[in-house]
Protein backbone atom coordinates (compact mmCIF):
# COMPACT_ATOMS: atom_id res chain seq x y z
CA UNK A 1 -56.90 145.69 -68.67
CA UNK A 2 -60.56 146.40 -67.52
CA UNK A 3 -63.36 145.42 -70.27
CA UNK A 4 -66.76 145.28 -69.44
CA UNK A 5 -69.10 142.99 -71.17
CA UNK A 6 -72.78 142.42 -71.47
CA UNK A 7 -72.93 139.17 -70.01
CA UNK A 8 -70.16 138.94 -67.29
CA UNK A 9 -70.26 142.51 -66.27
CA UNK A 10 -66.67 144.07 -65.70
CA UNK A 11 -63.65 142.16 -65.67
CA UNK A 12 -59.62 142.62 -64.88
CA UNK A 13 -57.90 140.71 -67.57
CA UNK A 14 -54.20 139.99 -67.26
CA UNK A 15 -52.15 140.74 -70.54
CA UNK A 16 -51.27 137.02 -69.91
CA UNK A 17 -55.07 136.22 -70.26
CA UNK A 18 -55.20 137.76 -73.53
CA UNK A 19 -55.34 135.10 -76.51
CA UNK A 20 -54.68 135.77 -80.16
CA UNK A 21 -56.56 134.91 -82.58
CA UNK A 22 -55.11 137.06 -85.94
CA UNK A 23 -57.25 135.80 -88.61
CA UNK A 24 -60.11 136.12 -86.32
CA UNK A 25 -62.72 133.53 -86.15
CA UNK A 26 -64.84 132.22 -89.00
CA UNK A 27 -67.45 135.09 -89.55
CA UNK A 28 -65.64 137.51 -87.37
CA UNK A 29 -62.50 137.98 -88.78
CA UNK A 30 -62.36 141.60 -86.93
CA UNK A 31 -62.07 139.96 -83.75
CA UNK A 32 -58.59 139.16 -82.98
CA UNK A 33 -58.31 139.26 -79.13
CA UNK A 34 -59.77 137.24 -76.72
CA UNK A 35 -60.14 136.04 -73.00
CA UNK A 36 -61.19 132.16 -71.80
CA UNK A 37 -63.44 132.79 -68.72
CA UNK A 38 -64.82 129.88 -66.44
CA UNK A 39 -68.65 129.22 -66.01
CA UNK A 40 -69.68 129.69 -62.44
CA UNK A 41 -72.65 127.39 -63.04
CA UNK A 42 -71.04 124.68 -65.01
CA UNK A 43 -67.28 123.57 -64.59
CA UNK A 44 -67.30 121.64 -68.07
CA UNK A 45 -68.34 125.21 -69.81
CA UNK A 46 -66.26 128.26 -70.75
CA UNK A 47 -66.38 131.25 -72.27
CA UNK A 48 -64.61 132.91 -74.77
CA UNK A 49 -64.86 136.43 -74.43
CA UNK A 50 -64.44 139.31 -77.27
CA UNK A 51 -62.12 141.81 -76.03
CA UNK A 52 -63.28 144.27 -78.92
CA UNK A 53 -66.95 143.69 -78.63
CA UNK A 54 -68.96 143.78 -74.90
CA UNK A 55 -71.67 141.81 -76.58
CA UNK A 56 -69.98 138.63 -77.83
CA UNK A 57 -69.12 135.31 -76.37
CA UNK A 58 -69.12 132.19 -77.42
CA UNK A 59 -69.81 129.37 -74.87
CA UNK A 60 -67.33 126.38 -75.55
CA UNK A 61 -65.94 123.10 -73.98
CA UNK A 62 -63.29 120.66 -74.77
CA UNK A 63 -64.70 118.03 -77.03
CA UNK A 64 -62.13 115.46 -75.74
CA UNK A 65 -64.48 115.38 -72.60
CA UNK A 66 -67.42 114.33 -74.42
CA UNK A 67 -65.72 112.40 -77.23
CA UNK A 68 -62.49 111.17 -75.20
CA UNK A 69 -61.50 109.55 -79.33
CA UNK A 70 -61.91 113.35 -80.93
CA UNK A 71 -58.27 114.11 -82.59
CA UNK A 72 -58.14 117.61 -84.80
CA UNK A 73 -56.45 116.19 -88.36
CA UNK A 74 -55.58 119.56 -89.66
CA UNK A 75 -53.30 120.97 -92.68
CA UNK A 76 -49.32 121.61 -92.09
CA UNK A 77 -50.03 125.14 -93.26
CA UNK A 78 -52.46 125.65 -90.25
CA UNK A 79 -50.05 123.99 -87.71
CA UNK A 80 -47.08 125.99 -88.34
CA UNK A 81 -49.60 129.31 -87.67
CA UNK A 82 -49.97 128.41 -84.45
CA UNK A 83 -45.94 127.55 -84.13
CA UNK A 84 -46.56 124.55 -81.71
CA UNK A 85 -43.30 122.81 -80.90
CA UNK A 86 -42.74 120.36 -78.92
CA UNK A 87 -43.38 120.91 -74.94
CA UNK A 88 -45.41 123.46 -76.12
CA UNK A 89 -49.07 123.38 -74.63
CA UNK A 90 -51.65 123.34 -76.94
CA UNK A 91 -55.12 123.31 -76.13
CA UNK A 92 -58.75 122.36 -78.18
CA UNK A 93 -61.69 123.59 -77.91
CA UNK A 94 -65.22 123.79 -79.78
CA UNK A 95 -68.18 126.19 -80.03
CA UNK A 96 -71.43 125.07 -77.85
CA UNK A 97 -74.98 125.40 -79.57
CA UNK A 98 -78.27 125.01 -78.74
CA UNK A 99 -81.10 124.30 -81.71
CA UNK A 100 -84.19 122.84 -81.17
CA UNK A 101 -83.93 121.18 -77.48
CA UNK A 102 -80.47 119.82 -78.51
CA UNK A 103 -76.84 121.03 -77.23
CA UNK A 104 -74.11 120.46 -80.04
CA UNK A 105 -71.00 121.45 -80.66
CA UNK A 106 -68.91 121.93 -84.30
CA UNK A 107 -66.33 119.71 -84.02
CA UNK A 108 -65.31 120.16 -87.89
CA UNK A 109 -64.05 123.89 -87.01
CA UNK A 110 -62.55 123.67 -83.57
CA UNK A 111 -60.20 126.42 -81.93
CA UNK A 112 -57.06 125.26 -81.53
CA UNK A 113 -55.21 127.59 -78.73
CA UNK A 114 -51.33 127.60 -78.16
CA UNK A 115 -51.23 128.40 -74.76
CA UNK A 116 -47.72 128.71 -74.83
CA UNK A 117 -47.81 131.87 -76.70
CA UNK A 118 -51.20 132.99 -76.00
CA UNK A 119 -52.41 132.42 -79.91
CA UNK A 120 -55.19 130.87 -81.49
CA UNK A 121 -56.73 130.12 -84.31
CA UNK A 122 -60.47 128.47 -85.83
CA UNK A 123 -59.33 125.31 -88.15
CA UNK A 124 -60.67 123.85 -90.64
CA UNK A 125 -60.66 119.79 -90.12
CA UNK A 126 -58.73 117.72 -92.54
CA UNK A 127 -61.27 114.87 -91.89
CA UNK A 128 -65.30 114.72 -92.55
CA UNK A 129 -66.46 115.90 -88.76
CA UNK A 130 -69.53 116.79 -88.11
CA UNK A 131 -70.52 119.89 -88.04
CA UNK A 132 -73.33 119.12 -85.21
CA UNK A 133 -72.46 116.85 -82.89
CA UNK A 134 -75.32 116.39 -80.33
CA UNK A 135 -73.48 116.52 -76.60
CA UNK A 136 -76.85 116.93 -74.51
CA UNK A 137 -80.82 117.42 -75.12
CA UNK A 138 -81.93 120.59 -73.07
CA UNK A 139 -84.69 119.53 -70.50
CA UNK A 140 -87.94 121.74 -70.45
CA UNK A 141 -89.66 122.33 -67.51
CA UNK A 142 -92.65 121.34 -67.92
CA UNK A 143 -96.03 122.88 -65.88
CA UNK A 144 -98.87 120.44 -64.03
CA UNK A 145 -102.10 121.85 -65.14
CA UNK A 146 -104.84 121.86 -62.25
């Protein structure tokens, strides 16, 4: 399938490539297909890529690489959506932000991505997470004055 978007320009994504998501994502419940593209600037970053909109993307990372003790406590009713069994990979991710010279991801409302079967879907944590968790402070370049 050929899609081109606003920020990566036009791609060739494999009907393999193509992740699920059929409740959408929280605040985009429209959006129900999906593509994980690599960063070419940053190996830690990805990008998941509306297949029905050009102009959205969400950069995201796997929190387990900044918080190696981050587990996703979640309710039985949202496991068995995804229909993880054993053997089955599954794989967790979070949105990146950027506020105010800080870089934080939401780790109470991570995606959760059966790779198995190509389906995803934005939880809801069980446990208090935060909803900010501050991964990096963005540096400003700053100018000498003469």
């Amino acid at each position: 399938m050929e899609f081109k978007t606003t920020r990566f320009g036009q791609l060739d994504i494999r009907h393999d490539e193509i992740i699920t998501f059929p409740n959408g994502m929280i605040g985009f419940d429209d959006h129900t297909k999906w593509a994980i593209l690599a960063d070419e600037s940053n190996e830690s970053v990805g990008w998941l890529q509306s297949l029905e909109d050009p102009d959205l993307a969400f950069a995201v990372v796997s929190p387990r690489r900044y918080i190696p003790s981050y587990k996703v406590r979640i309710s039985p009713e949202q496991a068995s959506s995804l229909q993880i069994d054993a053997g089955m990979e599954t794989f967790v991710l979070v949105v990146v932000s950027r506020e105010d010279g800080l870089v934080t991801v939401n780790l109470r409302a991570p995606l959760l991505v059966n790779l198995s079967l190509q389906v995803g879907r934005q939880v809801i944590t069980t446990d208090e997470q935060p909803l900010r968790h501050v991964i990096a402070t963005e540096t400003i370049p700053l100018r000498r004055s003469a």
